[in-house]
PDB file of N, CA and C in Angstrom:
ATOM      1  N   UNK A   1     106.418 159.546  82.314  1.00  0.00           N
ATOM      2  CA  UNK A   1     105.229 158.978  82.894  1.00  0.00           C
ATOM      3  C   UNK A   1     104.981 157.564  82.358  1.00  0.00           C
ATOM      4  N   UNK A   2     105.315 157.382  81.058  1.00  0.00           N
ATOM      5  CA  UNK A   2     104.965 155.933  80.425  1.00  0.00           C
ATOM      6  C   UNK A   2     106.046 154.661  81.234  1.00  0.00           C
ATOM      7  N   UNK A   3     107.193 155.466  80.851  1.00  0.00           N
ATOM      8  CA  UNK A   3     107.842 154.719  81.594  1.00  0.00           C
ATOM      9  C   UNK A   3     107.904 154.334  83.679  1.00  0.00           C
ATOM     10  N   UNK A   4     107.374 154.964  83.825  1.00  0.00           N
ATOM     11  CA  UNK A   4     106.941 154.760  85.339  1.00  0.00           C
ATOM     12  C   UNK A   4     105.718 153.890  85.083  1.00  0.00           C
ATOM     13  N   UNK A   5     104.856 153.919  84.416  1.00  0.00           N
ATOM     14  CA  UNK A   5     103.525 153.000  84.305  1.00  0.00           C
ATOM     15  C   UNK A   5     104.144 151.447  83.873  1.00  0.00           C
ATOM     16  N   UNK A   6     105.421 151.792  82.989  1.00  0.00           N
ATOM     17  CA  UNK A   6     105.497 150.188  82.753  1.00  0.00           C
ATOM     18  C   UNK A   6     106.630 149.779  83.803  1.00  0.00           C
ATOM     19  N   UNK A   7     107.128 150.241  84.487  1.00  0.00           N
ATOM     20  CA  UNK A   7     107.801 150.054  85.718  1.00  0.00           C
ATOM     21  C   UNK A   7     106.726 149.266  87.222  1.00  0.00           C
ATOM     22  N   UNK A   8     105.896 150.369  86.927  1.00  0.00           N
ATOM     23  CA  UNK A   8     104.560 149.075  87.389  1.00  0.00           C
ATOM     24  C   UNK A   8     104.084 148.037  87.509  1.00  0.00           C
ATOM     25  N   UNK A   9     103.728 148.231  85.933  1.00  0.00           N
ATOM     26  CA  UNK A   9     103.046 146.850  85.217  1.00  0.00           C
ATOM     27  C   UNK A   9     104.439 145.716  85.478  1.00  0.00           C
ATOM     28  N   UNK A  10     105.545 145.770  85.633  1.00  0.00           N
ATOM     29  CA  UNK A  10     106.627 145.415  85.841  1.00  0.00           C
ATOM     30  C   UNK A  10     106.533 144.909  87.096  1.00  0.00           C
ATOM     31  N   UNK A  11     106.471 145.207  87.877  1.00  0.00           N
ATOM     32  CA  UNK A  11     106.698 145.220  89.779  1.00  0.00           C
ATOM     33  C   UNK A  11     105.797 144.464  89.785  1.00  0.00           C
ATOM     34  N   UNK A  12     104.253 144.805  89.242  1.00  0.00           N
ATOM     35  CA  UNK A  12     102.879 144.197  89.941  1.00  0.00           C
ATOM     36  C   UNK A  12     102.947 142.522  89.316  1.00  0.00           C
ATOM     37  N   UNK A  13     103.858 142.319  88.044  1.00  0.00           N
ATOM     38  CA  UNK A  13     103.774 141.315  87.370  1.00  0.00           C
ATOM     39  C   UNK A  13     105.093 140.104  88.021  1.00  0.00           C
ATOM     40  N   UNK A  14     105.812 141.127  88.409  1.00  0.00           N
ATOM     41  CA  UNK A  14     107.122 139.976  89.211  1.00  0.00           C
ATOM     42  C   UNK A  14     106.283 139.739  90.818  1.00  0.00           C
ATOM     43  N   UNK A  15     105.581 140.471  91.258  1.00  0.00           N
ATOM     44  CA  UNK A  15     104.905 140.261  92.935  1.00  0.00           C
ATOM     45  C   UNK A  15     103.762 139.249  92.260  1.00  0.00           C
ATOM     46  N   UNK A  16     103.129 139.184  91.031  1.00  0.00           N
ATOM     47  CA  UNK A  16     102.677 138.294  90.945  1.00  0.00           C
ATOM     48  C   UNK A  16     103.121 136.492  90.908  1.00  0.00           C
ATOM     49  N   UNK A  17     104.262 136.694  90.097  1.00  0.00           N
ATOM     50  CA  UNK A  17     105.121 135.301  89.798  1.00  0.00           C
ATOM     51  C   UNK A  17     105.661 134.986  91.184  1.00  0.00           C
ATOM     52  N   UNK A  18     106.095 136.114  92.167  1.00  0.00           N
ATOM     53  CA  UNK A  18     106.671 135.321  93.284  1.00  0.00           C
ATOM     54  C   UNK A  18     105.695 134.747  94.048  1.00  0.00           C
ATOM     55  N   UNK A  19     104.461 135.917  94.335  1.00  0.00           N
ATOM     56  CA  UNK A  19     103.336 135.221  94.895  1.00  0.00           C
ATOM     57  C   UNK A  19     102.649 133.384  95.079  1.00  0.00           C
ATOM     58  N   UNK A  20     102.731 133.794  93.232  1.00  0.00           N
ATOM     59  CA  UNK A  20     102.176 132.118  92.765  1.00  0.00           C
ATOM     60  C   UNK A  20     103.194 131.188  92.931  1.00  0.00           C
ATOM     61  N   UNK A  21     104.340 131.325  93.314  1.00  0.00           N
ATOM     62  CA  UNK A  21     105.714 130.547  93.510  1.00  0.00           C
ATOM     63  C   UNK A  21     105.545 130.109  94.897  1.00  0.00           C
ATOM     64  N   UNK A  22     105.153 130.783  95.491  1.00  0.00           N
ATOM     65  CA  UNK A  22     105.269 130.836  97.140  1.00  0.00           C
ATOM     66  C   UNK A  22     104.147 129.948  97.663  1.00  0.00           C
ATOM     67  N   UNK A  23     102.857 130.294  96.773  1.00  0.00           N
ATOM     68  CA  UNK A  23     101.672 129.435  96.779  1.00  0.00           C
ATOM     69  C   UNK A  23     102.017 127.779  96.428  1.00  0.00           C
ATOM     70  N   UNK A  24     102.494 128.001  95.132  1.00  0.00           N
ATOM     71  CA  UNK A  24     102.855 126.202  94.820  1.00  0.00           C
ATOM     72  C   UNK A  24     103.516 125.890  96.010  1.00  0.00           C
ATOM     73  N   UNK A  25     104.614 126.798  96.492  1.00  0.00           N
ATOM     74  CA  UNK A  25     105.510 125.949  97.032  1.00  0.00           C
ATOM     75  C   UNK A  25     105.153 125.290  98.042  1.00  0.00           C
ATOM     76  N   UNK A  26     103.689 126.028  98.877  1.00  0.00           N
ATOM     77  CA  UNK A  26     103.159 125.606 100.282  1.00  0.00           C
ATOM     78  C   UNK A  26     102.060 124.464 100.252  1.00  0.00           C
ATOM     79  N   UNK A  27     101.958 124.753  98.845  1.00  0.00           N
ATOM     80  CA  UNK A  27     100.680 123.342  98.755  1.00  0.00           C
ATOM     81  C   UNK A  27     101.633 122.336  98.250  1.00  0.00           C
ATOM     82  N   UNK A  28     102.761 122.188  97.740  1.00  0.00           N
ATOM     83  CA  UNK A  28     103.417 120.713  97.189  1.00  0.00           C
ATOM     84  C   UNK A  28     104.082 120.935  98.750  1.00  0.00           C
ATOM     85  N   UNK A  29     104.538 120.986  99.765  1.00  0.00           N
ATOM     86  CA  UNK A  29     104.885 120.777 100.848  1.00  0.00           C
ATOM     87  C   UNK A  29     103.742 120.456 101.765  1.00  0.00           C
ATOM     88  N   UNK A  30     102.549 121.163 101.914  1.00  0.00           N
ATOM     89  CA  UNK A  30     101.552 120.224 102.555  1.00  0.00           C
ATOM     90  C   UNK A  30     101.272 119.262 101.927  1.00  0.00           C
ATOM     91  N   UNK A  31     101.287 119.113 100.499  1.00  0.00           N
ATOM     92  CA  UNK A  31     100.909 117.821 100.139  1.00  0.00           C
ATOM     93  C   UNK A  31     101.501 116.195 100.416  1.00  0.00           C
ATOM     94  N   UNK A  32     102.870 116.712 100.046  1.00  0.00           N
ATOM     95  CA  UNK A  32     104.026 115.859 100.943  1.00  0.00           C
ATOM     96  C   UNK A  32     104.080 115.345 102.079  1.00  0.00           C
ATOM     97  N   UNK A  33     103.545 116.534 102.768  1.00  0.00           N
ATOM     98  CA  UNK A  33     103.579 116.438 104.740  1.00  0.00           C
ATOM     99  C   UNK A  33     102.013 115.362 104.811  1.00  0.00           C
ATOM    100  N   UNK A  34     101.528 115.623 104.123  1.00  0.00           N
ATOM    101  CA  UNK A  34     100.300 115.480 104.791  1.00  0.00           C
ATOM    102  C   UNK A  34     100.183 113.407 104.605  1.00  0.00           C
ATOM    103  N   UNK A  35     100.384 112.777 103.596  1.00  0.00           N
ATOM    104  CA  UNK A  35     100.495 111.395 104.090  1.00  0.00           C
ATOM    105  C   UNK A  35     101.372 110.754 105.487  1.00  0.00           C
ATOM    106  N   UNK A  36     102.064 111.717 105.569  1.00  0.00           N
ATOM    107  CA  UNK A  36     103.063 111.449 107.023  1.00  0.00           C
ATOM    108  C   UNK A  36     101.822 111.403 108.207  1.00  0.00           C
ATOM    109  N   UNK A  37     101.588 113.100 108.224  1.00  0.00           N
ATOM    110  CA  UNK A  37     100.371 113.235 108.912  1.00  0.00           C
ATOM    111  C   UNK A  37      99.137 112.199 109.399  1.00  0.00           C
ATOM    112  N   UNK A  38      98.690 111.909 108.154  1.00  0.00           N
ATOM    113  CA  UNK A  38      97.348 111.046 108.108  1.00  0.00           C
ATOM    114  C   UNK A  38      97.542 109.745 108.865  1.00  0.00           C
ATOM    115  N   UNK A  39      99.476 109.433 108.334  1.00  0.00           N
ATOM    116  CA  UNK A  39      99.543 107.933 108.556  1.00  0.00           C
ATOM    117  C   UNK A  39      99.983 108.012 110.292  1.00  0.00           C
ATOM    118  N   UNK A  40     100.269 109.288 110.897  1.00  0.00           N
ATOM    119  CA  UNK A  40     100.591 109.004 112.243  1.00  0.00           C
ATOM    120  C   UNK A  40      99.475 109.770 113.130  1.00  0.00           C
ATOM    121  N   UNK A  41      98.161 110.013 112.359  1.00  0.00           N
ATOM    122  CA  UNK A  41      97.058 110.205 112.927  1.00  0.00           C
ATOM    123  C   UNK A  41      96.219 108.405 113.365  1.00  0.00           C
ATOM    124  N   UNK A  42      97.162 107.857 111.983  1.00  0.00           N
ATOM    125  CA  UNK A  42      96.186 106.426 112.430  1.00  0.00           C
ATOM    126  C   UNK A  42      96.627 105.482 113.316  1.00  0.00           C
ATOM    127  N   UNK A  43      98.100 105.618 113.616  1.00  0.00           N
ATOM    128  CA  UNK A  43      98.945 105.117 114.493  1.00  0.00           C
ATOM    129  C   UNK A  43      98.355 105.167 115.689  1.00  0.00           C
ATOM    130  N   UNK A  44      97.954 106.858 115.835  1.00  0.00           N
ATOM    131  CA  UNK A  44      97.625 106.740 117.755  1.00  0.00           C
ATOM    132  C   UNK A  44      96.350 106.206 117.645  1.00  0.00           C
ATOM    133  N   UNK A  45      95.648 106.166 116.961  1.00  0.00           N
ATOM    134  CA  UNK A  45      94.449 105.458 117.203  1.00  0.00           C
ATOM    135  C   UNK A  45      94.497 103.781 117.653  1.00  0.00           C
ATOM    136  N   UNK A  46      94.181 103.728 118.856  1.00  0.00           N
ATOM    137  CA  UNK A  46      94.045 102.001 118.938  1.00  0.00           C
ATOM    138  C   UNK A  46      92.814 101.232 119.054  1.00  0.00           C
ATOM    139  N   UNK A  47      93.209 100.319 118.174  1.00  0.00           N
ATOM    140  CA  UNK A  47      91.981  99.491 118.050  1.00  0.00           C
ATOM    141  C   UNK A  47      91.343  98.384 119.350  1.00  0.00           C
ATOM    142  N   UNK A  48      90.472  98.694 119.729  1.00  0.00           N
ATOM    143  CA  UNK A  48      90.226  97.504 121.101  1.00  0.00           C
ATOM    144  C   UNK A  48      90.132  96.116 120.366  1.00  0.00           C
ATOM    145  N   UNK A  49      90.629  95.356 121.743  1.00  0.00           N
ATOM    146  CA  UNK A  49      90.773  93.896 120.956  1.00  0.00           C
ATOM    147  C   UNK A  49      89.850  93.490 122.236  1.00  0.00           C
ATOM    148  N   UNK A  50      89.084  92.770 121.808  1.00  0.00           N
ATOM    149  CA  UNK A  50      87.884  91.873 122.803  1.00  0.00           C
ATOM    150  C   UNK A  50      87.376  90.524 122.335  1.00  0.00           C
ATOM    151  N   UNK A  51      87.685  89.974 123.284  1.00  0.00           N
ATOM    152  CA  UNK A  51      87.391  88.171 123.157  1.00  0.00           C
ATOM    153  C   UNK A  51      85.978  88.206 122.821  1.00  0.00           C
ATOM    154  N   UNK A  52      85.416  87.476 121.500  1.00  0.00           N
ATOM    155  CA  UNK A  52      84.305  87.377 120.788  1.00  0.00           C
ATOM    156  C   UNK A  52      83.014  86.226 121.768  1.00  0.00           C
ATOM    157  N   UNK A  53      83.907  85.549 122.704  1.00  0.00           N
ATOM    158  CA  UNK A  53      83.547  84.658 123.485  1.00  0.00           C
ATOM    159  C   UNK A  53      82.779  85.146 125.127  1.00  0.00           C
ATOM    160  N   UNK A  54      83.726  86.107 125.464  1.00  0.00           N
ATOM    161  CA  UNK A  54      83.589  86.780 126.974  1.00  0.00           C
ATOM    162  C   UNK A  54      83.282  87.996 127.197  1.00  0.00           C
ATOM    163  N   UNK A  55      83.478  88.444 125.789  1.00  0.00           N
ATOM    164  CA  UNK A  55      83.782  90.070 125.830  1.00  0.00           C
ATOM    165  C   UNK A  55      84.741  90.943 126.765  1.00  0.00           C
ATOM    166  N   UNK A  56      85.939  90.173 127.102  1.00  0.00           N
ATOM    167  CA  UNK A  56      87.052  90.833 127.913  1.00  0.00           C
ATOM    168  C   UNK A  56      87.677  91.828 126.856  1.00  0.00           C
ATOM    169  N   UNK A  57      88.096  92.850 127.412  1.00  0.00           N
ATOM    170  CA  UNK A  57      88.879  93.233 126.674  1.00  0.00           C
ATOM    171  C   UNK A  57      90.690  92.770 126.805  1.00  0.00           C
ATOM    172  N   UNK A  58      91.359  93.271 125.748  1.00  0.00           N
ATOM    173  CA  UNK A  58      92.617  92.034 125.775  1.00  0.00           C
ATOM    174  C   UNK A  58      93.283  93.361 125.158  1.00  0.00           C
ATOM    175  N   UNK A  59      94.877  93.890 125.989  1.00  0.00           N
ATOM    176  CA  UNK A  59      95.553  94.871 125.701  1.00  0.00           C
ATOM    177  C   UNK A  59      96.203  94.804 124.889  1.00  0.00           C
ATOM    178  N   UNK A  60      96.459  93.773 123.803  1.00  0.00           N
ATOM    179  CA  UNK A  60      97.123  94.044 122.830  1.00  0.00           C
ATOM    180  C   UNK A  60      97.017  92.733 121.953  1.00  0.00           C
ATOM    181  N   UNK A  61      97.633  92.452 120.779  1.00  0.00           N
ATOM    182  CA  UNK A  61      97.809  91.458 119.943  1.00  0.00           C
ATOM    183  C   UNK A  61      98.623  90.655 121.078  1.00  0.00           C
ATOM    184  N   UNK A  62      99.594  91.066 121.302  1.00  0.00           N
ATOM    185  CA  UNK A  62     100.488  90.117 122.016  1.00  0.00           C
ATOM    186  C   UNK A  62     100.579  89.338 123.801  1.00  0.00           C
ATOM    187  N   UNK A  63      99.424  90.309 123.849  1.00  0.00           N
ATOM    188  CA  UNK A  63      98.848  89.400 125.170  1.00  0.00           C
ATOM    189  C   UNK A  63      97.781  88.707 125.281  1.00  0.00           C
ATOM    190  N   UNK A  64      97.467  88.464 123.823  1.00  0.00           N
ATOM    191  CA  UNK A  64      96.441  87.566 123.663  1.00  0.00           C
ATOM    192  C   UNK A  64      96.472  86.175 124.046  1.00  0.00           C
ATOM    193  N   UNK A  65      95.220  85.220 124.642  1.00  0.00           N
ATOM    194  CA  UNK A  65      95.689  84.136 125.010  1.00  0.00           C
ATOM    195  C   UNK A  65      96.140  83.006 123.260  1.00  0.00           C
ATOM    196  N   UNK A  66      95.067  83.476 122.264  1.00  0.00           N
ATOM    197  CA  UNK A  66      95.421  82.833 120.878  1.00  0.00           C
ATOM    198  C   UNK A  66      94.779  83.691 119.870  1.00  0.00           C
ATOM    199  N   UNK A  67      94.585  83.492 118.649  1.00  0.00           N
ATOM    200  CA  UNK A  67      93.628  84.101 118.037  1.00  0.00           C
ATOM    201  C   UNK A  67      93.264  83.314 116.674  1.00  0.00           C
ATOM    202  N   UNK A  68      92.331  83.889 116.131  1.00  0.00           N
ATOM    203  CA  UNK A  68      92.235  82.710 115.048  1.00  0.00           C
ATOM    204  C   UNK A  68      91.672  83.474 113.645  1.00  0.00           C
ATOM    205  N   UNK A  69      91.766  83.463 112.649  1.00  0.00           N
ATOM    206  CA  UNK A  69      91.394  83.862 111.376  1.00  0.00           C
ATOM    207  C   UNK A  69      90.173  83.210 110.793  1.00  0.00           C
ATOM    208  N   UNK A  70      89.264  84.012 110.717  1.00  0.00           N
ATOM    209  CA  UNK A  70      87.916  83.708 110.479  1.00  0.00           C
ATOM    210  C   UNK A  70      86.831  84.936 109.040  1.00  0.00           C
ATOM    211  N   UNK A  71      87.013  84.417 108.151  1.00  0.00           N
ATOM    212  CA  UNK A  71      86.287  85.018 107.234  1.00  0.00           C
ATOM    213  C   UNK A  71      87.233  86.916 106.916  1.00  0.00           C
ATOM    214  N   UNK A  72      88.404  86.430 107.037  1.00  0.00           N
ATOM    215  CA  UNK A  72      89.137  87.403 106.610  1.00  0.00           C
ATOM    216  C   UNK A  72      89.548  88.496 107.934  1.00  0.00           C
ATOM    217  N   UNK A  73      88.864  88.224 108.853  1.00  0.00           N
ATOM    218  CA  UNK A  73      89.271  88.693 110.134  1.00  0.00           C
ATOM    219  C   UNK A  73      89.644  87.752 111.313  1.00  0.00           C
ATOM    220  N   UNK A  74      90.686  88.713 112.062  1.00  0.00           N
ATOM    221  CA  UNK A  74      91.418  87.946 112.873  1.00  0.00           C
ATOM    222  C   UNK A  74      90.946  87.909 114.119  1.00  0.00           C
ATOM    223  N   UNK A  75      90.042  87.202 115.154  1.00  0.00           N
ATOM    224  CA  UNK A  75      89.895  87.076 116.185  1.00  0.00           C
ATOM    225  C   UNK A  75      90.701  86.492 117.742  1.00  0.00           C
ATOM    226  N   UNK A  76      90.664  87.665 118.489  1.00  0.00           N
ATOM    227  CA  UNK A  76      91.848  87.083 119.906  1.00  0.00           C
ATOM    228  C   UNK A  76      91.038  87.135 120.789  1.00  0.00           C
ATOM    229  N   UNK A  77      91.553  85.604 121.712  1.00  0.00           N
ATOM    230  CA  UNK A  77      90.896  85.010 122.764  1.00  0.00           C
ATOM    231  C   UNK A  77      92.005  85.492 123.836  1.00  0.00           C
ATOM    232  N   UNK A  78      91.093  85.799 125.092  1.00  0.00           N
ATOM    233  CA  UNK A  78      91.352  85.820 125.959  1.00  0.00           C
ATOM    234  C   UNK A  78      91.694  84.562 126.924  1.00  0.00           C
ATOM    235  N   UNK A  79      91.427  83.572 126.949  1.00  0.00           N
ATOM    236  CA  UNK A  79      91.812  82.638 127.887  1.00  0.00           C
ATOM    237  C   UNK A  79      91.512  81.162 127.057  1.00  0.00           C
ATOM    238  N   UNK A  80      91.865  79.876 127.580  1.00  0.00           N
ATOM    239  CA  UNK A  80      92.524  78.697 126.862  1.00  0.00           C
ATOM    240  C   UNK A  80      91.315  78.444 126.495  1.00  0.00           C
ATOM    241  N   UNK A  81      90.112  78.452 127.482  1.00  0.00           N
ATOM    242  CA  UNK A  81      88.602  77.939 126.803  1.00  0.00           C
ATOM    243  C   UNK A  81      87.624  78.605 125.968  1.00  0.00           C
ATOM    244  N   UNK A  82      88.020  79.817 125.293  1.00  0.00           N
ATOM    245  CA  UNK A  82      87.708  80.560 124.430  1.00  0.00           C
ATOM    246  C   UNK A  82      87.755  79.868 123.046  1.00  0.00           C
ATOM    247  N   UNK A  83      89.049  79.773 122.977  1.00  0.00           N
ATOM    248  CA  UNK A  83      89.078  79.010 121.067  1.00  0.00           C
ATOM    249  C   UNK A  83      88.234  78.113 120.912  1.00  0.00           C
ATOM    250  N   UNK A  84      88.403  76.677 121.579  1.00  0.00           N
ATOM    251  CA  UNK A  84      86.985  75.454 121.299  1.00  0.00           C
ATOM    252  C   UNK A  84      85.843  76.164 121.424  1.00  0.00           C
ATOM    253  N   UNK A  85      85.542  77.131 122.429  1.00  0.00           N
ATOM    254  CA  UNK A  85      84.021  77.435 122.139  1.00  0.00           C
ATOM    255  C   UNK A  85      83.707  78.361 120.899  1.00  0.00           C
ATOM    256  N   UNK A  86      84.906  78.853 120.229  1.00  0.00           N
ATOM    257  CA  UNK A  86      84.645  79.551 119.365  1.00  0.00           C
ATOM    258  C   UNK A  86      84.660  78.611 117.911  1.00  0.00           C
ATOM    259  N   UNK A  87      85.543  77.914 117.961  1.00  0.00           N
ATOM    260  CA  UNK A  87      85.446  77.152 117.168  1.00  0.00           C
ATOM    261  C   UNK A  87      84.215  76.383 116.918  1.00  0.00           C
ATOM    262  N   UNK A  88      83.241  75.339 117.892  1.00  0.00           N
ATOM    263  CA  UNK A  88      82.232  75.314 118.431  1.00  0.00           C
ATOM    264  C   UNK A  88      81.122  75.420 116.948  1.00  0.00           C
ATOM    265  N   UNK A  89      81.385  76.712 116.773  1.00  0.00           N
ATOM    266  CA  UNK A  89      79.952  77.495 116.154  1.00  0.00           C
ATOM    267  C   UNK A  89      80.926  79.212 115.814  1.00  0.00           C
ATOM    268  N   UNK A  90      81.873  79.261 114.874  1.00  0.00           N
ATOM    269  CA  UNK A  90      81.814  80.705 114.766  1.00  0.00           C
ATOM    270  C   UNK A  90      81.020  82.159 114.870  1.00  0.00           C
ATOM    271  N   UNK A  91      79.804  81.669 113.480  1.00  0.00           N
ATOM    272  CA  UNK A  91      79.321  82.128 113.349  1.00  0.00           C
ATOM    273  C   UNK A  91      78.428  82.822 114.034  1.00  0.00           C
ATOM    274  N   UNK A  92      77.706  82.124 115.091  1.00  0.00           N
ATOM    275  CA  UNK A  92      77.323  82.230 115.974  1.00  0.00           C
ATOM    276  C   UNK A  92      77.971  83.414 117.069  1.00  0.00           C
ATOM    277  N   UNK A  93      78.832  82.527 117.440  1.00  0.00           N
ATOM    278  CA  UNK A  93      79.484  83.562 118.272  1.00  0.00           C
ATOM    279  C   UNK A  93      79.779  84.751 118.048  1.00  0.00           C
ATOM    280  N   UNK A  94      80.131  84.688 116.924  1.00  0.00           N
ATOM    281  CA  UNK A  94      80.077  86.439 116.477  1.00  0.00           C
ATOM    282  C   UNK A  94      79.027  87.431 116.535  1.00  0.00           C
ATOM    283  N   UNK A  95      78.209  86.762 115.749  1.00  0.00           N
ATOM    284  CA  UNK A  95      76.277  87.132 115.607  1.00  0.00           C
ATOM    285  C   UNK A  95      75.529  87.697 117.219  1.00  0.00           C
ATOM    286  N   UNK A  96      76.464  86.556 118.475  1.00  0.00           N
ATOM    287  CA  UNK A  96      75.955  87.481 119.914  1.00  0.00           C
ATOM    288  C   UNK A  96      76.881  88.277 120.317  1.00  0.00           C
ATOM    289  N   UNK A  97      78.187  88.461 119.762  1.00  0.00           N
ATOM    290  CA  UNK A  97      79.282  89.217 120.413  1.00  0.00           C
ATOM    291  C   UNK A  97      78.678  90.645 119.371  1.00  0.00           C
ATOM    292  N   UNK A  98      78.103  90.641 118.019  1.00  0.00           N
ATOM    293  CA  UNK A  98      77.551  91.971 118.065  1.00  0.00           C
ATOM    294  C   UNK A  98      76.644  92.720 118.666  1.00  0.00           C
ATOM    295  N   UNK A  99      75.509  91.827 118.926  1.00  0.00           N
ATOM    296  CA  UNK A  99      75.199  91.765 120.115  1.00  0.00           C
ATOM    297  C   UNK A  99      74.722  92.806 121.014  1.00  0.00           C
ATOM    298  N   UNK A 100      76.182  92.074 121.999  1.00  0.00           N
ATOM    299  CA  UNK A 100      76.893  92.442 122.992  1.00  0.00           C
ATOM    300  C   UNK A 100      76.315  91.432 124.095  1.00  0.00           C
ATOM    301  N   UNK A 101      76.217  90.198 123.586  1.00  0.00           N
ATOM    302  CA  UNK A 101      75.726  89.104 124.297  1.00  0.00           C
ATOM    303  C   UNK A 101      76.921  88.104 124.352  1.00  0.00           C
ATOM    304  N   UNK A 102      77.684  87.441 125.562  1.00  0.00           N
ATOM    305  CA  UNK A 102      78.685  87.169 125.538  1.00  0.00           C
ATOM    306  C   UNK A 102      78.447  86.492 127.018  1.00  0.00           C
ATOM    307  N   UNK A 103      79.329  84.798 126.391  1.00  0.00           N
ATOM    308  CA  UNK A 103      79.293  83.826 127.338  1.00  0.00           C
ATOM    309  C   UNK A 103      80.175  84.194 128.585  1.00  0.00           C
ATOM    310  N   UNK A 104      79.194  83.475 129.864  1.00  0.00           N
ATOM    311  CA  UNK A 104      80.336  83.779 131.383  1.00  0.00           C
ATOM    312  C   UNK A 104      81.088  82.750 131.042  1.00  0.00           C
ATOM    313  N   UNK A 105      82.613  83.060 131.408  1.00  0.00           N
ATOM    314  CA  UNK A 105      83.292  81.769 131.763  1.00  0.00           C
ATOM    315  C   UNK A 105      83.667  81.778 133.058  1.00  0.00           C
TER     316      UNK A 105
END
C-alpha cells in the first residue's frame, strides 16, 4: 500500500512538471508571436493623409502633390497652391484645419 501511495505522489508530481512545462512553453511562444502580431495589427491600419489647406483627402505619401515638415510633423499638399499658402502662416493653418475649417481652392 505505501508503495502504491508513493507511486502516486510520483505520477501526480511528474503530471505536475509536464503541466508547468507545457504552460511556459505556450506563454514564451505567445510572447514571441505576439510583437509580430501587434506590429502587423499596425500595418493594416492606415493613416488618412489630408491637405491642411483644403482638406482633400490624398491616397497616399506618394501621391502627394509635396509635403513639408513642420514642428516635427510632416504635412502633404494636395495641389501646387497649397504649399505657399501654407507656408503663408503655418500655424494658422493648422489651428483651422483642426478645426475642420479649410480654404476653397
Amino acid at each position: 500500500m505505501r508503495q502504491q501511495r508513493q507511486s502516486t505522489k510520483e505520477s501526480n508530481t511528474m503530471k505536475t512538471v509536464l503541466l508547468t512545462a507545457a504552460l511556459l512553453a505556450a506563454l514564451i511562444t505567445s510572447a514571441l508571436a505576439a510583437p509580430h502580431l501587434s506590429a502587423q495589427a499596425a500595418s493594416s491600419k492606415k493613416t488618412a493623409l489630408i491637405c491642411p489647406v483644403t482638406g482633400t483627402k490624398i491616397a497616399s505619401a506618394a501621391q502627394a502633390y509635396s509635403h513639408e515638415a513642420y514642428k516635427g510633423k510632416i504635412y502633404y499638399f494636395c495641389c501646387p497652391a497649397c504649399k505657399p499658402a501654407f507656408d503663408k502662416n503655418p500655424s494658422k493653418v493648422i489651428a483651422s484645419a483642426a478645426k475642420g475649417k479649410y480654404q476653397p481652392m
